[in-house]
Protein backbone atom coordinates (compact mmCIF):
# COMPACT_ATOMS: atom_id res chain seq x y z
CA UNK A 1 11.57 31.71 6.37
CA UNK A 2 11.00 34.41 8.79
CA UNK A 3 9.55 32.62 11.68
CA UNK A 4 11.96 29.89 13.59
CA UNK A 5 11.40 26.65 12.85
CA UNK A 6 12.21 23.12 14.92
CA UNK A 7 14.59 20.94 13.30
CA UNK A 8 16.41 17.56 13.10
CA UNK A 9 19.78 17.09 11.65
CA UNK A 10 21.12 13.87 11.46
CA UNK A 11 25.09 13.40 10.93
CA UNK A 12 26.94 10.08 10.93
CA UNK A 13 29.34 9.34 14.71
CA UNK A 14 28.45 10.60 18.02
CA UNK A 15 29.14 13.59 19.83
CA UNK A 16 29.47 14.80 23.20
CA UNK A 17 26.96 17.47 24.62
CA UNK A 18 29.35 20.16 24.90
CA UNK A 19 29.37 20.72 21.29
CA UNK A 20 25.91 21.73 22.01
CA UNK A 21 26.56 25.84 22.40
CA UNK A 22 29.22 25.41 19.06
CA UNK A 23 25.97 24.44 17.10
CA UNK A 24 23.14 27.08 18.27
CA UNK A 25 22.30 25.59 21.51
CA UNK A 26 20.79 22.50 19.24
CA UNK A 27 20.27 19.90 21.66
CA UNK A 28 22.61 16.75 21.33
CA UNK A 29 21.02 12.61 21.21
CA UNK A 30 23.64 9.80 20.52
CA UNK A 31 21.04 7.37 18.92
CA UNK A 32 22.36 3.22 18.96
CA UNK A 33 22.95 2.90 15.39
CA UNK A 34 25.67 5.26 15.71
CA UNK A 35 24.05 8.94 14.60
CA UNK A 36 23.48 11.78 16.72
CA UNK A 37 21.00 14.19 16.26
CA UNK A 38 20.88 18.11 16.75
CA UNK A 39 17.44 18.87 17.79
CA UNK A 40 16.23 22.37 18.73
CA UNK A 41 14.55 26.04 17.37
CA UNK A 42 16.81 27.87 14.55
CA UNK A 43 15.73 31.21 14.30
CA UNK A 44 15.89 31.43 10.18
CA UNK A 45 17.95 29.80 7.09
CA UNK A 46 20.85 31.65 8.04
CA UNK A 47 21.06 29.79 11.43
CA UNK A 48 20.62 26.71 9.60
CA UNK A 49 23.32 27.49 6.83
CA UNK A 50 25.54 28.17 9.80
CA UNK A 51 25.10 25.05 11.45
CA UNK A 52 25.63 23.38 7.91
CA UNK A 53 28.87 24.97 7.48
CA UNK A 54 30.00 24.03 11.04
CA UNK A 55 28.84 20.25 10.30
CA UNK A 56 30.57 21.02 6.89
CA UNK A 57 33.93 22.58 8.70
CA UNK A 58 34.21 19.42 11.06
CA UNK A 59 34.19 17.21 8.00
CA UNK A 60 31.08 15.57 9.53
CA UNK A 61 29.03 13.56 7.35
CA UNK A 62 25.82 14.55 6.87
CA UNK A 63 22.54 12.39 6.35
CA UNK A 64 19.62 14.36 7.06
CA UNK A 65 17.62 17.32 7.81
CA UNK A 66 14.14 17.49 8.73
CA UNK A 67 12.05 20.61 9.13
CA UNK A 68 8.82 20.65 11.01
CA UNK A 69 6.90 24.45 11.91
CA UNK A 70 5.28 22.51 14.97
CA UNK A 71 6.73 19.33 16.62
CA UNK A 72 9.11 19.05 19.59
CA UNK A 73 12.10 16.12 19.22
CA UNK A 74 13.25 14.21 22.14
């Protein structure tokens, strides 16, 4: 992967926006059914592994990631 991508982590519990610099300037949304999503531009798979291993480190549990070379989240 040398090019950044945009992409969408899912973990279980909500967070509060200030964890947003801690996890690459990812962009924090609380969704209703109780998951929050990191949403943003990581510049390659090492920025992703990191935020892994921080999601990891927190003992966060996670449920997705979604990869996408073109589309914007909300």
């Amino acid at each position: 992967m040398d090019k950044p991508c945009i992409y969408e982590i899912r973990i279980e519990g909500h967070l509060t926006d200030r964890w947003s610099d801690w996890f690459g300037g990812l962009s924090i949304h609380n969704d209703p059914n109780g998951e929050t999503r990191l949403c943003g531009s990581l510049s390659d798979q090492a920025s992703l592994l990191g935020v892994l291993n921080k999601i990891y480190a927190l003992n966060l549990i996670l449920i997705s990631v979604n990869r996408s070379n073109s589309v914007e989240y909300e």
